[in-house]
C-alpha atoms as a PDB file:
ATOM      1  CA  UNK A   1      10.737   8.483   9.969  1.00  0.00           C
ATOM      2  CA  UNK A   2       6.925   8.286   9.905  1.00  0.00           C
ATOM      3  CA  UNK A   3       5.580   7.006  12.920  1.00  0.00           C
ATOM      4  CA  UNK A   4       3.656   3.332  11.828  1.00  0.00           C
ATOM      5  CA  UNK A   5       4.051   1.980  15.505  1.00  0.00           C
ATOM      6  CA  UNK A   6       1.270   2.619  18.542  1.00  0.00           C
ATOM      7  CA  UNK A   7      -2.606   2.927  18.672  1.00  0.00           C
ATOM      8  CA  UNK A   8      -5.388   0.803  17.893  1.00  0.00           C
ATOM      9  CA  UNK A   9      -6.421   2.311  14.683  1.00  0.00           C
ATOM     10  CA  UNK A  10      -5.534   0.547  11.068  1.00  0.00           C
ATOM     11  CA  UNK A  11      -3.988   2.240   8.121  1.00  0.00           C
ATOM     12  CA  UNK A  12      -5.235   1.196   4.437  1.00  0.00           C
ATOM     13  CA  UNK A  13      -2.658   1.439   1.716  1.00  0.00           C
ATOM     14  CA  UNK A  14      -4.228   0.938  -1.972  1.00  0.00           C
ATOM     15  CA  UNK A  15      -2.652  -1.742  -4.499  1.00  0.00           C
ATOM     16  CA  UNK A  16      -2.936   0.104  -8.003  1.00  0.00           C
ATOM     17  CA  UNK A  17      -2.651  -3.145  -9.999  1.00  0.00           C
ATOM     18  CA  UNK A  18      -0.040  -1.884 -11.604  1.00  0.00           C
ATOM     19  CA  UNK A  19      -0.162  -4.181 -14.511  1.00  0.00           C
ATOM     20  CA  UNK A  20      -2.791  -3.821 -18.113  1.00  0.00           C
ATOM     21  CA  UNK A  21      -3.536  -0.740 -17.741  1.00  0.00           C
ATOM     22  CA  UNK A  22      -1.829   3.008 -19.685  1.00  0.00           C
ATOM     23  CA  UNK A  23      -0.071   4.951 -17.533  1.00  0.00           C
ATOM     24  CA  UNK A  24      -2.858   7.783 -17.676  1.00  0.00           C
ATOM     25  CA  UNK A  25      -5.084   5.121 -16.052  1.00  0.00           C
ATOM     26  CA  UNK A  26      -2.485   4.175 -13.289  1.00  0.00           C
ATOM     27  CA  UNK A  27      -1.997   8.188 -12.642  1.00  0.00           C
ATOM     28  CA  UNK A  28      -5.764   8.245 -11.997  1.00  0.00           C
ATOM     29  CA  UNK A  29      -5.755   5.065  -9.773  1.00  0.00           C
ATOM     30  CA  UNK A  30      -3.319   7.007  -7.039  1.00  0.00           C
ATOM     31  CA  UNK A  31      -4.864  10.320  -7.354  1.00  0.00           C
ATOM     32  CA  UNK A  32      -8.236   8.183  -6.542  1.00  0.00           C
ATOM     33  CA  UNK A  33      -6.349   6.643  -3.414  1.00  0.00           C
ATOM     34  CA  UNK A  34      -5.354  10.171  -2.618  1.00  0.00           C
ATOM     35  CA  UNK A  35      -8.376  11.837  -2.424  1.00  0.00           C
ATOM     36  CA  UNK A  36      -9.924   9.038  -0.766  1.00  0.00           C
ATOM     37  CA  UNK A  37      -7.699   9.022   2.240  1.00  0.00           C
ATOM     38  CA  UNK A  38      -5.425   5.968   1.772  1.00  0.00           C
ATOM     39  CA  UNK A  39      -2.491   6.354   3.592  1.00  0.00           C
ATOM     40  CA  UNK A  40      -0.010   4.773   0.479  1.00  0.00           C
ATOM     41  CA  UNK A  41      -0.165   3.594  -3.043  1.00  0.00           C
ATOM     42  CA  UNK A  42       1.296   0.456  -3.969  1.00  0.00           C
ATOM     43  CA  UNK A  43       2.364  -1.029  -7.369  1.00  0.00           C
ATOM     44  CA  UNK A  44       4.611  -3.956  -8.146  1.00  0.00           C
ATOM     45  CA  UNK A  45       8.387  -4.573  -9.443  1.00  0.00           C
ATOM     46  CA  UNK A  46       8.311  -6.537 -12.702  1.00  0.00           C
ATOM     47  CA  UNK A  47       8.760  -5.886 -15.787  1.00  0.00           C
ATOM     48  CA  UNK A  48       5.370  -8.179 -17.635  1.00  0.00           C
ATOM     49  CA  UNK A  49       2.381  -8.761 -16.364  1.00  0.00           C
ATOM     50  CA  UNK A  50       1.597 -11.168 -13.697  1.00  0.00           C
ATOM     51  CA  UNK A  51      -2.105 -12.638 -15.359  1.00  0.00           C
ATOM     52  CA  UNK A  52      -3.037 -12.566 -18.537  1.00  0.00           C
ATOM     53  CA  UNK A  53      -2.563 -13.865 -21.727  1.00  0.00           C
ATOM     54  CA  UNK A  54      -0.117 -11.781 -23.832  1.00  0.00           C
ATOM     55  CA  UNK A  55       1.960  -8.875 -23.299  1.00  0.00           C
ATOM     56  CA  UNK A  56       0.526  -5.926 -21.400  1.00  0.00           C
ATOM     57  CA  UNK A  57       1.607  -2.733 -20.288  1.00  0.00           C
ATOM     58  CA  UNK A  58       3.985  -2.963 -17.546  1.00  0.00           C
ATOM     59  CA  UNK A  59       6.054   0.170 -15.876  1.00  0.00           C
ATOM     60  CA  UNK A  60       9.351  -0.171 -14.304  1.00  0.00           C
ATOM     61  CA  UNK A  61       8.581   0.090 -10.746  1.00  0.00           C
ATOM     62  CA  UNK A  62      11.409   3.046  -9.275  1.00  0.00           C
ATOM     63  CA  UNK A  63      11.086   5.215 -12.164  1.00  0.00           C
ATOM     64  CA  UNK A  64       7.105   4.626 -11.765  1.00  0.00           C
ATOM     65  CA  UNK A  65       6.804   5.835  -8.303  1.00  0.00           C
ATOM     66  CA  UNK A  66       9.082   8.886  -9.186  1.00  0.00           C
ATOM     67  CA  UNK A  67       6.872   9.708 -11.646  1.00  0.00           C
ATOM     68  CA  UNK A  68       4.314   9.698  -9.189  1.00  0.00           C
ATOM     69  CA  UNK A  69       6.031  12.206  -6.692  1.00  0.00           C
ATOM     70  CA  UNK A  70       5.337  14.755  -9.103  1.00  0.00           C
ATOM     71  CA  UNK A  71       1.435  14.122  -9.685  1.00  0.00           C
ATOM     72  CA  UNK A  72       0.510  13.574  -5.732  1.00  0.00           C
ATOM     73  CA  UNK A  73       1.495  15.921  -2.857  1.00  0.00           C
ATOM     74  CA  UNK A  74       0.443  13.329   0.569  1.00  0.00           C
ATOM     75  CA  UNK A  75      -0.269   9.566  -0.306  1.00  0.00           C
ATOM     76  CA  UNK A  76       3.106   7.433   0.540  1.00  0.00           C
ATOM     77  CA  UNK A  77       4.241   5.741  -2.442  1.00  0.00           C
ATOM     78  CA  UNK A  78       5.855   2.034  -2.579  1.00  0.00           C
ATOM     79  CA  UNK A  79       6.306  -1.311  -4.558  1.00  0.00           C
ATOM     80  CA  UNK A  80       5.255  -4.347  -2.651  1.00  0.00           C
ATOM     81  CA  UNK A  81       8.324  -5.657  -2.926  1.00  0.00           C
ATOM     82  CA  UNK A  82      11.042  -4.442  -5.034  1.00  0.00           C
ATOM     83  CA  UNK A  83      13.327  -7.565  -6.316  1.00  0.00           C
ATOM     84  CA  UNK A  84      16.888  -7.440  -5.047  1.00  0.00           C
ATOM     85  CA  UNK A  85      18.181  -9.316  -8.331  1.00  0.00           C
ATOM     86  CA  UNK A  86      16.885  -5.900 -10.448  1.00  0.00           C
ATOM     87  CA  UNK A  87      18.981  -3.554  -9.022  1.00  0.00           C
ATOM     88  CA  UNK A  88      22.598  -2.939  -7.553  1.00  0.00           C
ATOM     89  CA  UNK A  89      21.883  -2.231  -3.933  1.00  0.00           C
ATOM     90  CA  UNK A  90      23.493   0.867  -4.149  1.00  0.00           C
ATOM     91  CA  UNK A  91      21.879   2.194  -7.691  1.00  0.00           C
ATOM     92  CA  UNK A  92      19.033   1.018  -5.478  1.00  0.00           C
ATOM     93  CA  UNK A  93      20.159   2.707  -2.449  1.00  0.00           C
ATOM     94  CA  UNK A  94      20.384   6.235  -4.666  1.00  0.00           C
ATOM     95  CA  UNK A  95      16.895   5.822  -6.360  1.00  0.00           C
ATOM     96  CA  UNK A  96      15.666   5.622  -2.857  1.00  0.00           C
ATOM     97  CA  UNK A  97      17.372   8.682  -1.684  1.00  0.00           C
ATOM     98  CA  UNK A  98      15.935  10.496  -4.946  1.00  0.00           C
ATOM     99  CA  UNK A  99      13.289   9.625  -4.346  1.00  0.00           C
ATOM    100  CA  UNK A 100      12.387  10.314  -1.163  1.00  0.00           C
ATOM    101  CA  UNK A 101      13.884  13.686  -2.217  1.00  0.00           C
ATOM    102  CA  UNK A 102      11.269  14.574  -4.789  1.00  0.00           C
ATOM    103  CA  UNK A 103       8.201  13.396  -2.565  1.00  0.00           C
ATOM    104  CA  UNK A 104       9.453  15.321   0.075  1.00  0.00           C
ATOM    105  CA  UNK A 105       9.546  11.969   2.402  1.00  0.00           C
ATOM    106  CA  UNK A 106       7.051   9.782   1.272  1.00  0.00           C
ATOM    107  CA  UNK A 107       8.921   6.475  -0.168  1.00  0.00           C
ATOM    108  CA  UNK A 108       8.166   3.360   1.851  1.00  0.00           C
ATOM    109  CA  UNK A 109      11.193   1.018   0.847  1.00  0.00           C
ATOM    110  CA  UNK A 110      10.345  -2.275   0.280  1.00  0.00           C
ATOM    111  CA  UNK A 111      12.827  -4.981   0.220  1.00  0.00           C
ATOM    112  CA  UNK A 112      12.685  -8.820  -1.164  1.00  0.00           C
ATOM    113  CA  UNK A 113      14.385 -11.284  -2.631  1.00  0.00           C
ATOM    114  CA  UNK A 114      12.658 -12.302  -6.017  1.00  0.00           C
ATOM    115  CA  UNK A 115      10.921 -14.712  -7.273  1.00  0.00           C
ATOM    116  CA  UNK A 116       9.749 -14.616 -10.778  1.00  0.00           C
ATOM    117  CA  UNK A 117      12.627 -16.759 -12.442  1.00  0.00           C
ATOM    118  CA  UNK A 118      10.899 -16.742 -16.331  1.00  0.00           C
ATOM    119  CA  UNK A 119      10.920 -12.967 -16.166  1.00  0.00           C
ATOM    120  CA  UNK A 120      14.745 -12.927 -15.236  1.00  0.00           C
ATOM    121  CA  UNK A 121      15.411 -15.589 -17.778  1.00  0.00           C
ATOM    122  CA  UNK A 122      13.256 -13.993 -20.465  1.00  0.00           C
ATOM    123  CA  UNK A 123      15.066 -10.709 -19.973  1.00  0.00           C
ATOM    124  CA  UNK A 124      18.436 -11.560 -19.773  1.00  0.00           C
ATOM    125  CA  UNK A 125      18.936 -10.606 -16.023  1.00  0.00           C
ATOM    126  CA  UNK A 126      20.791 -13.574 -13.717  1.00  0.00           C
ATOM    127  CA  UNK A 127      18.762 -15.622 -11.217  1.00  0.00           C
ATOM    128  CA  UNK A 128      20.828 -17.162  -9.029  1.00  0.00           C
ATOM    129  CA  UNK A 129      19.963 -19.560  -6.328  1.00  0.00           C
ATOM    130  CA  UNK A 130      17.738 -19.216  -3.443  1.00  0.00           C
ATOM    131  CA  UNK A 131      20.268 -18.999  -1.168  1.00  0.00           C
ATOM    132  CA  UNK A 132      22.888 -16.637  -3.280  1.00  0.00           C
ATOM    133  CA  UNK A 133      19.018 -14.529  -3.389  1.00  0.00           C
ATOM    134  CA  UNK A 134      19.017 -14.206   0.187  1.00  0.00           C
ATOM    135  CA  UNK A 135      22.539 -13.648   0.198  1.00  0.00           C
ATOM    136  CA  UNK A 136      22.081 -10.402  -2.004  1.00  0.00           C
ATOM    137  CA  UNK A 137      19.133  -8.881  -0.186  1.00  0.00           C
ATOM    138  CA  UNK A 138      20.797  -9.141   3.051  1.00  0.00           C
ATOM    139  CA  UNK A 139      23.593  -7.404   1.777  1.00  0.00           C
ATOM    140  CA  UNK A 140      20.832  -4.833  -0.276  1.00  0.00           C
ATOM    141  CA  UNK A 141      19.845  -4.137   4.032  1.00  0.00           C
ATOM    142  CA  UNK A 142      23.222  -3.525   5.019  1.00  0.00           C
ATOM    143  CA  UNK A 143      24.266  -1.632   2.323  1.00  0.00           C
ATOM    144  CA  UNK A 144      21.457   0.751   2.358  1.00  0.00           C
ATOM    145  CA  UNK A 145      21.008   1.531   6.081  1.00  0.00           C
ATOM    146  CA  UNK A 146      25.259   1.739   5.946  1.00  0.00           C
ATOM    147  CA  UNK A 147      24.809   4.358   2.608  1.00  0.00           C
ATOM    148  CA  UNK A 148      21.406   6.211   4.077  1.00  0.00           C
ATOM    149  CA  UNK A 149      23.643   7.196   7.411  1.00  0.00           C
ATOM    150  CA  UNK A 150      25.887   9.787   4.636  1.00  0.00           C
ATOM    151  CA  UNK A 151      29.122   8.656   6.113  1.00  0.00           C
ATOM    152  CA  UNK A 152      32.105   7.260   4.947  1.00  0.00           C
ATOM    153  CA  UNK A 153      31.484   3.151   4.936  1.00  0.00           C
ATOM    154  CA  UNK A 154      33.161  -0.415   4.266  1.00  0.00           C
ATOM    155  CA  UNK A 155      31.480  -3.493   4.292  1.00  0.00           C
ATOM    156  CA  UNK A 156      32.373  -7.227   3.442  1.00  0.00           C
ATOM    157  CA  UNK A 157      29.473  -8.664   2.050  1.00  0.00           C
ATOM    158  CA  UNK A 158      28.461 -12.063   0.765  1.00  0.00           C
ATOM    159  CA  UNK A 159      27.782 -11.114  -3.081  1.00  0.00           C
ATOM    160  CA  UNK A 160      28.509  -6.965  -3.067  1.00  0.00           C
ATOM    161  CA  UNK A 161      30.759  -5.191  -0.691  1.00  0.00           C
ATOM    162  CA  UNK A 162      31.338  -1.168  -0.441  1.00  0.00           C
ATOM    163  CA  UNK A 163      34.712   0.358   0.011  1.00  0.00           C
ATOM    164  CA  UNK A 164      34.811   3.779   1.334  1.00  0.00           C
ATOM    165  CA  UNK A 165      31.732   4.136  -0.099  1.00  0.00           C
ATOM    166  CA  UNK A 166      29.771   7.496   0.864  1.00  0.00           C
ATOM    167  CA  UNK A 167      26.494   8.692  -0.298  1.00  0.00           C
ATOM    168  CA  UNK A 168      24.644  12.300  -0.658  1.00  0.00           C
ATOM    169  CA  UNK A 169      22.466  13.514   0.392  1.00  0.00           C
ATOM    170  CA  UNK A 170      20.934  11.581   3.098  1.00  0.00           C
ATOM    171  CA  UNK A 171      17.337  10.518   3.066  1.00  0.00           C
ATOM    172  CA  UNK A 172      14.722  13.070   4.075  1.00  0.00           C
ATOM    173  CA  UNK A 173      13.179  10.675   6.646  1.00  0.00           C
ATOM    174  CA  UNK A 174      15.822   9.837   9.753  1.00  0.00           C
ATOM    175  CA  UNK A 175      17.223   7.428   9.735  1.00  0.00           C
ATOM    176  CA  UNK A 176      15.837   6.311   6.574  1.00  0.00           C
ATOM    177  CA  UNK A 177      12.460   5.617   5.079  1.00  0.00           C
ATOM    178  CA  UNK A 178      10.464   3.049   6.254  1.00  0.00           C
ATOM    179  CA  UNK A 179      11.831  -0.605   5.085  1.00  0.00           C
ATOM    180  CA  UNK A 180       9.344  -3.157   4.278  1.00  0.00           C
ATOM    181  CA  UNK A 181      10.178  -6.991   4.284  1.00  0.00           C
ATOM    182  CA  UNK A 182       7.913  -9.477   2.702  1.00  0.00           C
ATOM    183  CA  UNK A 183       7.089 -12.848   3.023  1.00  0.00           C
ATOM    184  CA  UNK A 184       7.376 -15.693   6.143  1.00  0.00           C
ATOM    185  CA  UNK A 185      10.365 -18.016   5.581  1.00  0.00           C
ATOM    186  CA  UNK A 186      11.620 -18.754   8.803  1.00  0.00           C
ATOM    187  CA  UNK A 187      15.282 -19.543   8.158  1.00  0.00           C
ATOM    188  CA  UNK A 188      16.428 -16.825   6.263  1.00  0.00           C
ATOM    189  CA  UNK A 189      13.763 -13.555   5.776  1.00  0.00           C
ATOM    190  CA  UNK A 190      12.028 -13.422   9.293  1.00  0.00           C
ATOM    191  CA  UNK A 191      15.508 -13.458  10.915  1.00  0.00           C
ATOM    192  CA  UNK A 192      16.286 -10.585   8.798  1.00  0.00           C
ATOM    193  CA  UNK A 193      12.816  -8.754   9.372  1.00  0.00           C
ATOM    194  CA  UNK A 194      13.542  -9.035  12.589  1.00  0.00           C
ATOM    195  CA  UNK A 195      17.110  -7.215  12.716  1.00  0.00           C
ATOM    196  CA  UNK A 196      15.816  -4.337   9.734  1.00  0.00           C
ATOM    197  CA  UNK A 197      12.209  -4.056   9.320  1.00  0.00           C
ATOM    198  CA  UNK A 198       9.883  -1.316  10.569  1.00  0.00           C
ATOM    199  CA  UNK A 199       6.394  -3.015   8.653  1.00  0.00           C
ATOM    200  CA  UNK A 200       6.848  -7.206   7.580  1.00  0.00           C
ATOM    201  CA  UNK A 201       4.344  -7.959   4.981  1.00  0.00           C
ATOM    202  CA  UNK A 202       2.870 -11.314   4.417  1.00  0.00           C
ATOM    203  CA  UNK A 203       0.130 -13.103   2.032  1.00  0.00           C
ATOM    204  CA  UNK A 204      -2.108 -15.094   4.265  1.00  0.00           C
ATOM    205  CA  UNK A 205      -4.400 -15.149   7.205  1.00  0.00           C
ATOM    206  CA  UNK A 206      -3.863 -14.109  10.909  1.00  0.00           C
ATOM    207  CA  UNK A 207      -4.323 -17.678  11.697  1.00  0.00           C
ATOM    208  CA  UNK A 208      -2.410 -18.649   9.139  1.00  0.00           C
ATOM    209  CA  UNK A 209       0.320 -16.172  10.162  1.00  0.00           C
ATOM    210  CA  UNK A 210       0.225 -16.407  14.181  1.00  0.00           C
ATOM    211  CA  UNK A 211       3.645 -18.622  14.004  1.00  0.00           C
ATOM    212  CA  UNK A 212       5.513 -16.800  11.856  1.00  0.00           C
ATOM    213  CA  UNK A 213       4.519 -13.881  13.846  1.00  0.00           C
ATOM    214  CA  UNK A 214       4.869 -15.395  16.900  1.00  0.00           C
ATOM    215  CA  UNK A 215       8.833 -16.175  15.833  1.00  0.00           C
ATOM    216  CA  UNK A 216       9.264 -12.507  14.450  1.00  0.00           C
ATOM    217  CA  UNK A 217       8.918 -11.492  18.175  1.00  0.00           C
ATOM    218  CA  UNK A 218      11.018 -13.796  19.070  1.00  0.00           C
ATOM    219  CA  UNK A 219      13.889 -13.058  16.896  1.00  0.00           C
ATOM    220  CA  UNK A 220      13.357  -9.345  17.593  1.00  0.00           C
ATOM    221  CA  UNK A 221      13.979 -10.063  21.014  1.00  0.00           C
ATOM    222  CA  UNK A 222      17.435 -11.808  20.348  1.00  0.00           C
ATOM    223  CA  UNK A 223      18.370  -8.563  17.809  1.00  0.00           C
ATOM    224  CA  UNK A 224      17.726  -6.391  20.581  1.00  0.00           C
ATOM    225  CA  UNK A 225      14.740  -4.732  19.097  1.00  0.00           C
ATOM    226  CA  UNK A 226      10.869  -4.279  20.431  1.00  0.00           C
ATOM    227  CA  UNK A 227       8.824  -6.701  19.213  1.00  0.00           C
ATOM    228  CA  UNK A 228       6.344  -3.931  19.022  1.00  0.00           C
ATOM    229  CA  UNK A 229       8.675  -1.744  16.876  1.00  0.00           C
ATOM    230  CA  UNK A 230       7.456  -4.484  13.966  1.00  0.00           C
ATOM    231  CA  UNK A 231       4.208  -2.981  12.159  1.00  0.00           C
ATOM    232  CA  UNK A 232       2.270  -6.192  10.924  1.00  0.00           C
ATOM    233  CA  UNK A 233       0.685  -5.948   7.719  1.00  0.00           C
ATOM    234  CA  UNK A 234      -1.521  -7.538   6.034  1.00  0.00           C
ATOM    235  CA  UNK A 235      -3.298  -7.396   2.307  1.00  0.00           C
ATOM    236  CA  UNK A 236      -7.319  -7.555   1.912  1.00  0.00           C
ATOM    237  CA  UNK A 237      -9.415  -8.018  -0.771  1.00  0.00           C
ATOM    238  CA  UNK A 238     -12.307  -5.586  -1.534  1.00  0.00           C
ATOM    239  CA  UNK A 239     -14.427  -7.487  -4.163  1.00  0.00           C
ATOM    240  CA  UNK A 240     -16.786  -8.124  -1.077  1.00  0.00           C
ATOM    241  CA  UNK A 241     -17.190  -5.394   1.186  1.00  0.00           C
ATOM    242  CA  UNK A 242     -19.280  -6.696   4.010  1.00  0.00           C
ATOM    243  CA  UNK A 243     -16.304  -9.663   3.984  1.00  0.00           C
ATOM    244  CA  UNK A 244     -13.515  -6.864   4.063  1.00  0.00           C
ATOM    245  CA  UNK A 245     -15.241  -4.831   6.748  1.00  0.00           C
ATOM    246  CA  UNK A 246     -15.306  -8.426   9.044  1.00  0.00           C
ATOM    247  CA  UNK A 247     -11.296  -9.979   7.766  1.00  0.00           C
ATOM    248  CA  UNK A 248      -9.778  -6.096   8.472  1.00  0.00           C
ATOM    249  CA  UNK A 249     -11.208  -6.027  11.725  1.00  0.00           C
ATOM    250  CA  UNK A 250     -10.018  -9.678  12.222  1.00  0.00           C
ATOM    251  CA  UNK A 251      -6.502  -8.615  11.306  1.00  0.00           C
ATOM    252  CA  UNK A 252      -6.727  -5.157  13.879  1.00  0.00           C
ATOM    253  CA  UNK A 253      -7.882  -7.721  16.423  1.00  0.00           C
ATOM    254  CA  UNK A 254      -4.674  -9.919  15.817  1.00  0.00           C
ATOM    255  CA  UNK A 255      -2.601  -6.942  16.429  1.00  0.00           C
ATOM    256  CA  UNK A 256      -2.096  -5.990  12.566  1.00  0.00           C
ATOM    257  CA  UNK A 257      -1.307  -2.262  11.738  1.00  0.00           C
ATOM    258  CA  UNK A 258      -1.124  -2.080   8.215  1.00  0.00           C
ATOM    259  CA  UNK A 259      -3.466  -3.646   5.346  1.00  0.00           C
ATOM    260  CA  UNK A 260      -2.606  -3.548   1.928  1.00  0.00           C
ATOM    261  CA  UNK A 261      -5.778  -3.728  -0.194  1.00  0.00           C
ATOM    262  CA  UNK A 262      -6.286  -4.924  -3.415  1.00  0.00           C
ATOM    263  CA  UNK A 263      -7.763  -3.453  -6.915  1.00  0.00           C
ATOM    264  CA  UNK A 264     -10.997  -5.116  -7.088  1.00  0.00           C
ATOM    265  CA  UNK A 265     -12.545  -6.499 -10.127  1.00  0.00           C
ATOM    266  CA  UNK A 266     -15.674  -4.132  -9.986  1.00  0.00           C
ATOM    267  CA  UNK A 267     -13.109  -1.050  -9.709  1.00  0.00           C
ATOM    268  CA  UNK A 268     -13.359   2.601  -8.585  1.00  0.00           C
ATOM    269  CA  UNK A 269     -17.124   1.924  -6.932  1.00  0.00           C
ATOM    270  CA  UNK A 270     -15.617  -0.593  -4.281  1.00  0.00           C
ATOM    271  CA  UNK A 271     -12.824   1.346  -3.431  1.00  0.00           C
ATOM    272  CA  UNK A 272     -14.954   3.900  -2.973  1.00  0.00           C
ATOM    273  CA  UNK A 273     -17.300   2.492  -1.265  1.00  0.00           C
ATOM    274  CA  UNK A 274     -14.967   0.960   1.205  1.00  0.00           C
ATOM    275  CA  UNK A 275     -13.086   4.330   1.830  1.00  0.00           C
ATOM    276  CA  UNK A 276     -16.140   5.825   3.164  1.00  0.00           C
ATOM    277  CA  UNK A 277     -17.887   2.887   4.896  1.00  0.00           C
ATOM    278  CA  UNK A 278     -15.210   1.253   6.123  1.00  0.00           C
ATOM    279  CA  UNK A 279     -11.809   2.729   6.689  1.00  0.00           C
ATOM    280  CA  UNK A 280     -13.373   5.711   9.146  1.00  0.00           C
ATOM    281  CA  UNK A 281     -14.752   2.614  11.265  1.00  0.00           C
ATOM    282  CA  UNK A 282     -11.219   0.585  11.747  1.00  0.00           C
ATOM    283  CA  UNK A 283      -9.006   3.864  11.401  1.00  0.00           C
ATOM    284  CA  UNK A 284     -10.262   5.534  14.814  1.00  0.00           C
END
């Protein structure tokens, strides 16, 4: 599995803003964040845009990035987060495995538990309650760390179980690809970053996230993990670059690993500005 954890030095995934825009356009966005040195290219899972008025393009996020595989050869590739509601966590679990096949081990694996409840109701796809949500993405963990090992598995979940399930082949990264948790809530998703995630993602500040930080290590601690084990990440704006150049360094200085940064407004010249000003400064 690709090593996120140890050293000093940042690493700068791009967010594609997958959302308005042809697929020719959102080809050209990763190729940019390729060539530019960005260690991963994000997009989103939904299925209409998120602003807006009116419908927009929108591509379905697994069959997106395995698309991708075949027009990039080194960025990392992953959906910040995929929706646990969208997917059977074992179709999910053999998407992942394909993959990771056909990029030759470059799928970071994202994991949440969904939020956008006019989308689900819109489309026809059931939304159950917070707590049945949480139910179904801790069973999405379990069931695809239990599938990604290629043996022979059981397990008694809350909302989908496996029986003698088994599942070929096995990822290309051991023990799996990396899995990504998003978001802060301290009852039920930290306690589960802390038992299965290698990066936990959250919107905010580094003030604003000390505490739940602060608790992740914690709860590591009582699931017998490292605290350090736990990338950080982060996501950073790049509409002003002399603001990004001071907020990433503020987020390496609070021990953050990982930023995800977003399309800005003024496009390709900001991104590349900031590839070549910035990154090799907070990447060292």
């Amino acid at each position: 599995m690709l090593g996120y954890c140890g050293g000093m030095g940042l690493r700068f995934g791009l967010d594609v803003a997958q959302q308005r825009v042809t697929w020719d356009e959102l080809v050209r966005r990763v190729q940019l964040a390729e060539e530019l040195g960005f260690e991963g290219a994000w997009g989103f899972d939904h299925f209409k845009p998120l602003y807006g008025e009116g419908p927009g393009e929108t591509f379905e996020g697994m069959t997106t990035l395995a698309a991708l595989t075949g027009v990039t050869s080194r960025i990392r590739l992953g959906l910040l987060v995929t929706g646990v509601t969208y997917r059977h966590p074992a179709v999910f679990a053999a998407q992942a495995v394909t993959i990771d096949h056909a990029s030759h081990g470059r799928l970071d694996l994202s994991f949440g538990a969904a939020w956008f409840e006019e989308e689900h109701r819109e489309l026809g796809i059931p939304f159950p309650s917070v707590g049945e949500r949480f139910d179904l993405l801790e069973d999405a963990l379990e069931i695809s760390t239990r599938l990604f090992t290629g043996d022979v598995v059981s397990y008694e979940g809350r909302a989908v179980s496996l029986s003698r399930a088994q599942m070929r082949p096995v990822p290309v990264q051991r023990p799996h690809p990396p899995i990504w948790i998003g978001g802060s809530g301290p009852r039920r998703t930290l306690p589960l970053a802390a038992r299965h995630a290698d990066v936990w993602h959250s919107f905010g500040t580094p003030a604003s996230l000390r505490e739940a930080s602060a608790r992740l290590d914690t709860l590591a601690v009582e699931a017998g993990r490292e605290p350090g084990d736990i990338v950080r990440a982060g996501s950073l704006s790049l509409d002003d670059i002399e603001l990004a150049r001071s907020q990433a360094a503020e987020w390496r200085t609070a021990g953050y690993g990982y930023l995800v940064c977003g399309w800005p407004s003024a496009g390709d010249v900001l991104v590349e500005r900031f590839a070549h000003e910035v990154m090799p400064e907070l990447t060292a």
